[in-house]
N, C-alpha and C. Protein backbone atom coordinates (compact mmCIF):
# COMPACT_ATOMS: atom_id res chain seq x y z
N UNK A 1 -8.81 22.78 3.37
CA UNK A 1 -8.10 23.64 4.29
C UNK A 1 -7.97 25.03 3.67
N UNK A 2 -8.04 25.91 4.37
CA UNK A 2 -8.15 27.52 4.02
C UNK A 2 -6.54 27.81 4.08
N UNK A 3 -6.15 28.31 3.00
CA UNK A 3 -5.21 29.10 2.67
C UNK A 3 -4.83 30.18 3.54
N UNK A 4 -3.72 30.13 4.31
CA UNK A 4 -3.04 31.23 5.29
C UNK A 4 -1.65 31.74 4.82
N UNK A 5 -1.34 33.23 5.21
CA UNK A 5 0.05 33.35 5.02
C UNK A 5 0.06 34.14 6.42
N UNK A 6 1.39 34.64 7.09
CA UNK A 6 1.57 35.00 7.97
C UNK A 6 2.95 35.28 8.31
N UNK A 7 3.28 36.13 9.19
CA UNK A 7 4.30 35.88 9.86
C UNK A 7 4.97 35.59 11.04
N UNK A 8 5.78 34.48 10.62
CA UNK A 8 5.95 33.73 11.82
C UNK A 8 7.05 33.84 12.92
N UNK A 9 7.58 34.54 12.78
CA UNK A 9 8.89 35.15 13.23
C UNK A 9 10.00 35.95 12.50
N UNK A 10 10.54 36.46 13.20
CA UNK A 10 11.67 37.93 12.59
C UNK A 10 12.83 38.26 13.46
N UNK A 11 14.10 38.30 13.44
CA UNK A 11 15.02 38.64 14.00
C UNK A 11 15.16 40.19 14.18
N UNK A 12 14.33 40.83 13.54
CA UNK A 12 14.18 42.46 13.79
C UNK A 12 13.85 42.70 14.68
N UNK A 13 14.10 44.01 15.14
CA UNK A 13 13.36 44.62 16.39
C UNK A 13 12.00 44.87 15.97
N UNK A 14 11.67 44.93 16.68
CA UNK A 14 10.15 45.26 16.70
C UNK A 14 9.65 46.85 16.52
N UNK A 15 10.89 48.03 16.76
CA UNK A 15 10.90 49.43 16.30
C UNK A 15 10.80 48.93 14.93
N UNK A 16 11.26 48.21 13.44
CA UNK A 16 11.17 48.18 12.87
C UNK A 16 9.30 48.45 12.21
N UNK A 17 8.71 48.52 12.79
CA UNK A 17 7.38 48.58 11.90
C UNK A 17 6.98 47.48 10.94
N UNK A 18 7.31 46.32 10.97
CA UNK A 18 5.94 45.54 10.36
C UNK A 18 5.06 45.43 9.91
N UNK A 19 4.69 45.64 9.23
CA UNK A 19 2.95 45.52 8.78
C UNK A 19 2.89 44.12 7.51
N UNK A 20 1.32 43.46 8.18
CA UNK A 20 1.31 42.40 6.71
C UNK A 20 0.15 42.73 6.67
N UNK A 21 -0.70 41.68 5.32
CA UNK A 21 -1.82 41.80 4.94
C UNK A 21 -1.94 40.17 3.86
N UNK A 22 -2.97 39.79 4.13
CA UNK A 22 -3.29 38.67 3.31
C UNK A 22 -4.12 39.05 2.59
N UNK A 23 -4.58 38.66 1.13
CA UNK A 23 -5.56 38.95 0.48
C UNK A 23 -6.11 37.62 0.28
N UNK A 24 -7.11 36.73 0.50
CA UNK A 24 -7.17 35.34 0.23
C UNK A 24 -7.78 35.35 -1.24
N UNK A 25 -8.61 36.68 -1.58
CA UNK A 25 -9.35 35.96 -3.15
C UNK A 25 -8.36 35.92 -4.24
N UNK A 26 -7.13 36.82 -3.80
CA UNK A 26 -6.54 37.01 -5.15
C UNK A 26 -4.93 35.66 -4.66
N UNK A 27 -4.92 35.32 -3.41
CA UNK A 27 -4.02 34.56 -2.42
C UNK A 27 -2.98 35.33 -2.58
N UNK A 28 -2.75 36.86 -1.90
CA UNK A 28 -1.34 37.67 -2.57
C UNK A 28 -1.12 38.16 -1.13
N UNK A 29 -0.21 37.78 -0.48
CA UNK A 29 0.58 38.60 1.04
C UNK A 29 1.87 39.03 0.58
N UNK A 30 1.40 40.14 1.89
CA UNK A 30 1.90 41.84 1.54
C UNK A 30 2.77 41.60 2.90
N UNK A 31 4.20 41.92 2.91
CA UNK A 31 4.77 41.78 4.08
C UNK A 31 5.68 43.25 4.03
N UNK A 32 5.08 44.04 4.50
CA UNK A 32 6.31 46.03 4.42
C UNK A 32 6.89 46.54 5.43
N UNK A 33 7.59 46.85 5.87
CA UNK A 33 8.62 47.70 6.80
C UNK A 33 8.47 49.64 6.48
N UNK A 34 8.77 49.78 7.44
CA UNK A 34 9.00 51.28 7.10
C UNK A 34 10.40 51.54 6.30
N UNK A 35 10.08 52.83 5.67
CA UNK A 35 10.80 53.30 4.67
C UNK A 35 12.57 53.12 4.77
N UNK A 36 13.56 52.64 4.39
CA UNK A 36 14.57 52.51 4.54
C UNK A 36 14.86 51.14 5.24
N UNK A 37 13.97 50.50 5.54
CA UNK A 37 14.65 49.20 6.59
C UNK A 37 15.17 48.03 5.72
N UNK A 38 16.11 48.07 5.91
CA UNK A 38 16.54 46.97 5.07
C UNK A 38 16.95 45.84 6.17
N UNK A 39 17.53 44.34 5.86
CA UNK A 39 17.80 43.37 6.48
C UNK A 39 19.59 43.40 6.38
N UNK A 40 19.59 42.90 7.22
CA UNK A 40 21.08 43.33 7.56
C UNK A 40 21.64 40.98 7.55
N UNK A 41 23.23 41.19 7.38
CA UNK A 41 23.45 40.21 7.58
C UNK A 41 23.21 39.46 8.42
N UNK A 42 22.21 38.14 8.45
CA UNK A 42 22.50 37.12 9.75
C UNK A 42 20.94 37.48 10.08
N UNK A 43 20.13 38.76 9.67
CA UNK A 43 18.59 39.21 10.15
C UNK A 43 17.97 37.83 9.28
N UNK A 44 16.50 37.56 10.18
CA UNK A 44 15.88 36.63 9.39
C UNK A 44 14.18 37.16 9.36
N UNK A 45 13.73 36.20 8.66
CA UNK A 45 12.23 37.02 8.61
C UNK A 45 11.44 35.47 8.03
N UNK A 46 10.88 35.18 8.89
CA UNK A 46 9.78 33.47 8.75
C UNK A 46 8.66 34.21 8.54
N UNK A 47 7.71 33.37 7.07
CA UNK A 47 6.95 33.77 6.73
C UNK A 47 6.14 31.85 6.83
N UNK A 48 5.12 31.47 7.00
CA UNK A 48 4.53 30.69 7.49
C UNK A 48 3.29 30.67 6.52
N UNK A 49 3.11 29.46 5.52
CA UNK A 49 2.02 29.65 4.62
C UNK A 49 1.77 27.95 5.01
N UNK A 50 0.17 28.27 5.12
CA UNK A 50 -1.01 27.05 5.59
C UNK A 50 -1.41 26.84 4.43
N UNK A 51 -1.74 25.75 4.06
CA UNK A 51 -2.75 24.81 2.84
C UNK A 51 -2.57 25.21 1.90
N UNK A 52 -1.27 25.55 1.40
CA UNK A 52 -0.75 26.16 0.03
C UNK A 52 -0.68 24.74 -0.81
N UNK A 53 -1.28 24.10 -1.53
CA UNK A 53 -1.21 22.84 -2.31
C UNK A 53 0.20 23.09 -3.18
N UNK A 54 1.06 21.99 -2.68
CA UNK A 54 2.22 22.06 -3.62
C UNK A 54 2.56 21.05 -4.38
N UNK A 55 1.89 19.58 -3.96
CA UNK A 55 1.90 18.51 -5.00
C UNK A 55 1.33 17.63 -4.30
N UNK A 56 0.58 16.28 -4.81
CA UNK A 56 -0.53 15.77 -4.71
C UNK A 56 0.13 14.59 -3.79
N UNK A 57 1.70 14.55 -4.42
CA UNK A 57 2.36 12.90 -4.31
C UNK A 57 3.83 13.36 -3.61
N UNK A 58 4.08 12.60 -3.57
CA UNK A 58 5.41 12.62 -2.58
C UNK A 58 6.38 12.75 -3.64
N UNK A 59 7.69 13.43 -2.84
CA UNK A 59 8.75 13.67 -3.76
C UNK A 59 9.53 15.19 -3.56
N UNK A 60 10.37 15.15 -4.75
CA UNK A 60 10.75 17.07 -5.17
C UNK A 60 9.41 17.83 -5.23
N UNK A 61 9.42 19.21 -4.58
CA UNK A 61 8.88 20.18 -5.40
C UNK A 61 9.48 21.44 -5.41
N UNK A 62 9.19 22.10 -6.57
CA UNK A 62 9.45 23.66 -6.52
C UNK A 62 8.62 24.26 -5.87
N UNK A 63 8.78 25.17 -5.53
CA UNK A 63 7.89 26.40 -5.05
C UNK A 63 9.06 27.97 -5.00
N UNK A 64 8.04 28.63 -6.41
CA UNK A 64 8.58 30.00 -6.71
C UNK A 64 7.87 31.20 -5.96
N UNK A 65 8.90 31.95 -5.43
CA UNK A 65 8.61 33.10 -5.23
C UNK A 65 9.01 34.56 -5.69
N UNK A 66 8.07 35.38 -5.76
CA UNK A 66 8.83 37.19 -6.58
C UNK A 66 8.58 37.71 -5.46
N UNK A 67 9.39 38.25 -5.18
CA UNK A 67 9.84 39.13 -4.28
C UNK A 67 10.09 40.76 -5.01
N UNK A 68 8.83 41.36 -4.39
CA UNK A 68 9.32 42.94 -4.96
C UNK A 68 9.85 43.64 -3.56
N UNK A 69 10.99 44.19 -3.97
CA UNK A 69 11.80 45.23 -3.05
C UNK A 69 11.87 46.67 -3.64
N UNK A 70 11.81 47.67 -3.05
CA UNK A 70 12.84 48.80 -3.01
C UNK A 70 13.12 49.49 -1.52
N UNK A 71 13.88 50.28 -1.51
CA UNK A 71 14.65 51.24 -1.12
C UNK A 71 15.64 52.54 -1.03
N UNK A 72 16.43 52.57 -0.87
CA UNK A 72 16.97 53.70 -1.29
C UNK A 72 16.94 53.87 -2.62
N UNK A 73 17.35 53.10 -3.35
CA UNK A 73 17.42 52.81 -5.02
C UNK A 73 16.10 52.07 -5.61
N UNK A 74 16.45 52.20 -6.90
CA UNK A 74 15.18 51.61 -7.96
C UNK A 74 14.41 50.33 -7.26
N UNK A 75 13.25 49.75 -7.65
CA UNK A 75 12.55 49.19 -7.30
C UNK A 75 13.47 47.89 -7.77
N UNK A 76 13.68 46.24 -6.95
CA UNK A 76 13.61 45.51 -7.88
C UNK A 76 13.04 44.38 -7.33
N UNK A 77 12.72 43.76 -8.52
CA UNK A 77 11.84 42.33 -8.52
C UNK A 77 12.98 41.15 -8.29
N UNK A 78 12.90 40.26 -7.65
CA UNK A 78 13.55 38.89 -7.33
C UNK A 78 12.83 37.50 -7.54
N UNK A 79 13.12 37.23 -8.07
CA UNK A 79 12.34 35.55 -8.57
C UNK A 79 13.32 34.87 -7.60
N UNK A 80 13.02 33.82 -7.06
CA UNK A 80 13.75 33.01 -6.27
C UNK A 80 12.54 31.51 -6.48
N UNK A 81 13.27 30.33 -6.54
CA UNK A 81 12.78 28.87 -6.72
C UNK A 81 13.72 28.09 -5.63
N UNK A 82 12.70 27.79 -4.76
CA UNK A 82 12.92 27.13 -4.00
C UNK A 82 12.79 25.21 -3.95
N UNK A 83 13.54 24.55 -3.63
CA UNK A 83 13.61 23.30 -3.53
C UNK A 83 13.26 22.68 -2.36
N UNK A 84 11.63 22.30 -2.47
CA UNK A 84 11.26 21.36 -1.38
C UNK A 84 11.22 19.85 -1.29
N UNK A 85 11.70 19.88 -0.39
CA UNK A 85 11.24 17.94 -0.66
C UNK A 85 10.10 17.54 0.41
N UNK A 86 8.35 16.97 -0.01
CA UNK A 86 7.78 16.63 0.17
C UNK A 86 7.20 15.12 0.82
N UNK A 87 7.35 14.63 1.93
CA UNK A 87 7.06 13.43 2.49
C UNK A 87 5.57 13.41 2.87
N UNK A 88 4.72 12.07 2.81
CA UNK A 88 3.89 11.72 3.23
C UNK A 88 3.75 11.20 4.52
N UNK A 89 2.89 12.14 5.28
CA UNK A 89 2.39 11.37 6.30
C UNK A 89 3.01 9.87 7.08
N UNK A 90 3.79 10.05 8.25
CA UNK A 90 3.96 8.75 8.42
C UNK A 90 3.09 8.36 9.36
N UNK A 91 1.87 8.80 10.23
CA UNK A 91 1.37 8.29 11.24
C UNK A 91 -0.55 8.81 10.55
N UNK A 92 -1.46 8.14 11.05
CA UNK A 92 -2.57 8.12 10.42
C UNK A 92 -3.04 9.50 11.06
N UNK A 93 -4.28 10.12 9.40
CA UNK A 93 -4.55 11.28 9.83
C UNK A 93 -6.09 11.19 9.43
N UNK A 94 -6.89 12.55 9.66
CA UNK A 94 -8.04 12.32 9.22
C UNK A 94 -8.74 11.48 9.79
N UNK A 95 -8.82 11.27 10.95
CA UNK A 95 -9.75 10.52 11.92
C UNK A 95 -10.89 10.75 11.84
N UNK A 96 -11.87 9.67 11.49
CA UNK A 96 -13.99 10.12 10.89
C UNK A 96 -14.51 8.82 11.14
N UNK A 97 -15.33 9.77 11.64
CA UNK A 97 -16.88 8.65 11.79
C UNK A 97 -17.73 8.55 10.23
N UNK A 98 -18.19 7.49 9.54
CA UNK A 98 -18.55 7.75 8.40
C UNK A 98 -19.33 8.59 8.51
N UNK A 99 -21.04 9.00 9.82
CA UNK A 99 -21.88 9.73 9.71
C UNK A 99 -21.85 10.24 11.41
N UNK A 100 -22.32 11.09 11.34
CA UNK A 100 -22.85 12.02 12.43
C UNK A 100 -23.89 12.49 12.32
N UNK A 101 -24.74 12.55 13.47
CA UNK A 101 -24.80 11.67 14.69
C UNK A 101 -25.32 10.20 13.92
N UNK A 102 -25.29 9.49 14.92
CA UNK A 102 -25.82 7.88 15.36
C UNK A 102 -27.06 7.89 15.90
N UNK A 103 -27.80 7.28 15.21
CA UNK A 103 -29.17 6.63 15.60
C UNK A 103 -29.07 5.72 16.46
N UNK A 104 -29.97 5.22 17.73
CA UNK A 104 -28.98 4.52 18.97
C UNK A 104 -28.66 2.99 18.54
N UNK A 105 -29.93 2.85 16.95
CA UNK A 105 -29.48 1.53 16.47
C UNK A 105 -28.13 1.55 15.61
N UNK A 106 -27.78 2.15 15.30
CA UNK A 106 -27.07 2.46 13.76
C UNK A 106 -25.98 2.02 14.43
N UNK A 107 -25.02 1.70 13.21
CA UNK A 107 -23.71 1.13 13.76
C UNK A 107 -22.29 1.89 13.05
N UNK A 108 -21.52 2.01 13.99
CA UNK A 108 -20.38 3.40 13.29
C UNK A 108 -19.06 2.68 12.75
N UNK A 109 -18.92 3.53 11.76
CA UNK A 109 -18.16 2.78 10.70
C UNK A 109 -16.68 4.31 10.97
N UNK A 110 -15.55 4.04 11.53
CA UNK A 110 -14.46 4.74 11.32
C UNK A 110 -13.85 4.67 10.10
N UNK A 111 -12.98 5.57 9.92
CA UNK A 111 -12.39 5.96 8.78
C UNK A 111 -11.12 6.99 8.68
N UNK A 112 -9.82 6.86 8.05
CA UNK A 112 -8.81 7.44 8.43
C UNK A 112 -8.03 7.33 7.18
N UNK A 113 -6.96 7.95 7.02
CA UNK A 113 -5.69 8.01 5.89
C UNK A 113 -4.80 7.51 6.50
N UNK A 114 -3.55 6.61 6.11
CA UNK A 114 -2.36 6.59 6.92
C UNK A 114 -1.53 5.45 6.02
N UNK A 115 -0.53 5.32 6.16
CA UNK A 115 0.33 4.63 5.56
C UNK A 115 -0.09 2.89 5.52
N UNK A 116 0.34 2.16 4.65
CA UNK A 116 -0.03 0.88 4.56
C UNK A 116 1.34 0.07 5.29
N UNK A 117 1.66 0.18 5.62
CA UNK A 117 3.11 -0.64 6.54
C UNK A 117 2.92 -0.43 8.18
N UNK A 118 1.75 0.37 8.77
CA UNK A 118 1.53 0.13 9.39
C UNK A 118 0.13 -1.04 10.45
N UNK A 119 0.42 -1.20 11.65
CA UNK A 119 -0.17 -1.94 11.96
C UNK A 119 -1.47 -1.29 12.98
N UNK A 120 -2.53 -1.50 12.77
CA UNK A 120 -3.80 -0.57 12.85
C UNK A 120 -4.85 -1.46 13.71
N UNK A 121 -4.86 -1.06 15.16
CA UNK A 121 -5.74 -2.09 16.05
C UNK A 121 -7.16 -0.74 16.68
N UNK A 122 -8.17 -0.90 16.84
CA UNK A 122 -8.81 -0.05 17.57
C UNK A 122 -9.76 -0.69 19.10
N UNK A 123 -9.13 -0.10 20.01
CA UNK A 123 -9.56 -0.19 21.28
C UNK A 123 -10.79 -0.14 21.43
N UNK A 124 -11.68 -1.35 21.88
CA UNK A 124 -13.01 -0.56 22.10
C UNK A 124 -13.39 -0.92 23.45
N UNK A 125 -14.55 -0.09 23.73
CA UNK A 125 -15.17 0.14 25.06
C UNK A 125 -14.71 -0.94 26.76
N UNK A 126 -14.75 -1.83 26.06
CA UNK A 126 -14.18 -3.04 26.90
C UNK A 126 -12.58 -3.14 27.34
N UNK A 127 -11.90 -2.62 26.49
CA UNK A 127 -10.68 -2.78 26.21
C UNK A 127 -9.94 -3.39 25.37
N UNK A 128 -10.34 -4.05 24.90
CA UNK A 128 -10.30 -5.22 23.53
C UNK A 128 -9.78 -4.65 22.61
N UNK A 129 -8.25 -5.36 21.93
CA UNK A 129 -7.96 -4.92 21.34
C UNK A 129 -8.43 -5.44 19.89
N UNK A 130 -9.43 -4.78 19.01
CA UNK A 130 -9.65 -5.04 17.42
C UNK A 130 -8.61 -4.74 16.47
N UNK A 131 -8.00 -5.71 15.88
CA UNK A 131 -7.45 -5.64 14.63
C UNK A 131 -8.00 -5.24 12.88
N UNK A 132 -7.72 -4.42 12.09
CA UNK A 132 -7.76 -3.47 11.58
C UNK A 132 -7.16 -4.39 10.24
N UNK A 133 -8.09 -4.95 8.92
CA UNK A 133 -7.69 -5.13 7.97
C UNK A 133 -7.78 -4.36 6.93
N UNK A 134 -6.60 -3.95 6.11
CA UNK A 134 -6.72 -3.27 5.05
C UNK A 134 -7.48 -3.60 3.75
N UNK A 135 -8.69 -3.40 3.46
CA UNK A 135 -9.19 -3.62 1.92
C UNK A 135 -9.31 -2.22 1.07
N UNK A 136 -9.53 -2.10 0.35
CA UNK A 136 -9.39 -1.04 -0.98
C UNK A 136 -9.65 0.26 -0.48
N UNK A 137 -9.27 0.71 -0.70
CA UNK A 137 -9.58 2.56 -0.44
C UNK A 137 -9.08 3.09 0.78
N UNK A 138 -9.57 3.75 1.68
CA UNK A 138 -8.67 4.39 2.77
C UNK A 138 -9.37 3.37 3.74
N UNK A 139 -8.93 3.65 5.05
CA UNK A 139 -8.48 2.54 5.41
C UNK A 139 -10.14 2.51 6.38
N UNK A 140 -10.55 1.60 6.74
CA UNK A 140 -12.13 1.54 7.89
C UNK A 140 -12.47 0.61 8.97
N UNK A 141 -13.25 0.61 9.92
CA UNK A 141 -13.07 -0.11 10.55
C UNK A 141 -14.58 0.03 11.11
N UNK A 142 -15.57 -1.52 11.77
CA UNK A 142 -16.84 -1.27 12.06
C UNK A 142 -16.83 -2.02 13.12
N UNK A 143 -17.40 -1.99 14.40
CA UNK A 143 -17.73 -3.28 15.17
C UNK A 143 -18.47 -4.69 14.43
N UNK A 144 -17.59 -5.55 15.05
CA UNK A 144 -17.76 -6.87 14.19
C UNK A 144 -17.09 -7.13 12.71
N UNK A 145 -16.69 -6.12 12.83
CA UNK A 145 -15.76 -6.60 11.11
C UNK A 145 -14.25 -6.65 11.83
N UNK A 146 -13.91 -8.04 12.20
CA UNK A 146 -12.75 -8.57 12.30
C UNK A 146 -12.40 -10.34 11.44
């Protein structure tokens, strides 16, 4: 997944002047206002970051940010560490055909991520419902493998 930053909403007016900029090689977003605008109590400003890898496994994570400001006065830098808590997936993702396209003989083998506590049937053409056993690795499924 490609790395995004953005902004996603702002309680400012929109006279405020805005401007962002993403840099993806160096991954550094630029979020500036015109000269003097500061945020006032209760103002908010959503910043929205896509496929930022923050940990592999479920659980706590940090995620730090520096924040450079100025304004009327000296420039200053803000470190701020934020406390996320990270959950896995509860419903299956990554839906795949092992290959694309199909030869009209060839036979298609699905393939998906998703939690093991759930219960995994796939509908086919007829209506029939196929049941879905879990063996090693992520999870698959072929006509005739029931």
């Amino acid at each position: 997944m490609q790395l995004q930053a953005r902004l996603g909403g702002s309680t400012l007016s929109t006279s405020v002047g805005l401007t962002e900029s993403w840099n993806s090689a160096s991954g550094t977003y630029r979020l500036e206002a015109l000269s003097g605008v500061r945020l006032r109590k209760g103002e908010v400003l959503v910043i929205e970051l896509t496929g930022f890898p923050v940990s592999s496994e479920e659980g706590p994570v940090r995620l730090s940010v520096a924040e450079d400001s100025h304004g009327r006065g000296a420039r200053n830098d803000h470190l701020v560490t934020l406390g996320l808590l990270k959950r896995a997936p509860g419903v299956p993702r990554n839906f795949r055909a092992d290959k694309t396209p199909l030869a009209a003989t060839e036979q298609v083998t699905l393939r998906w991520d998703g939690p093991d506590d759930l219960r995994y049937q796939i509908q086919g053409p007829d209506g029939r419902l196929h049941p879905v056993q879990q063996a090693s690795g992520p999870w698959h499924w072929s006509p005739g493998q029931e």
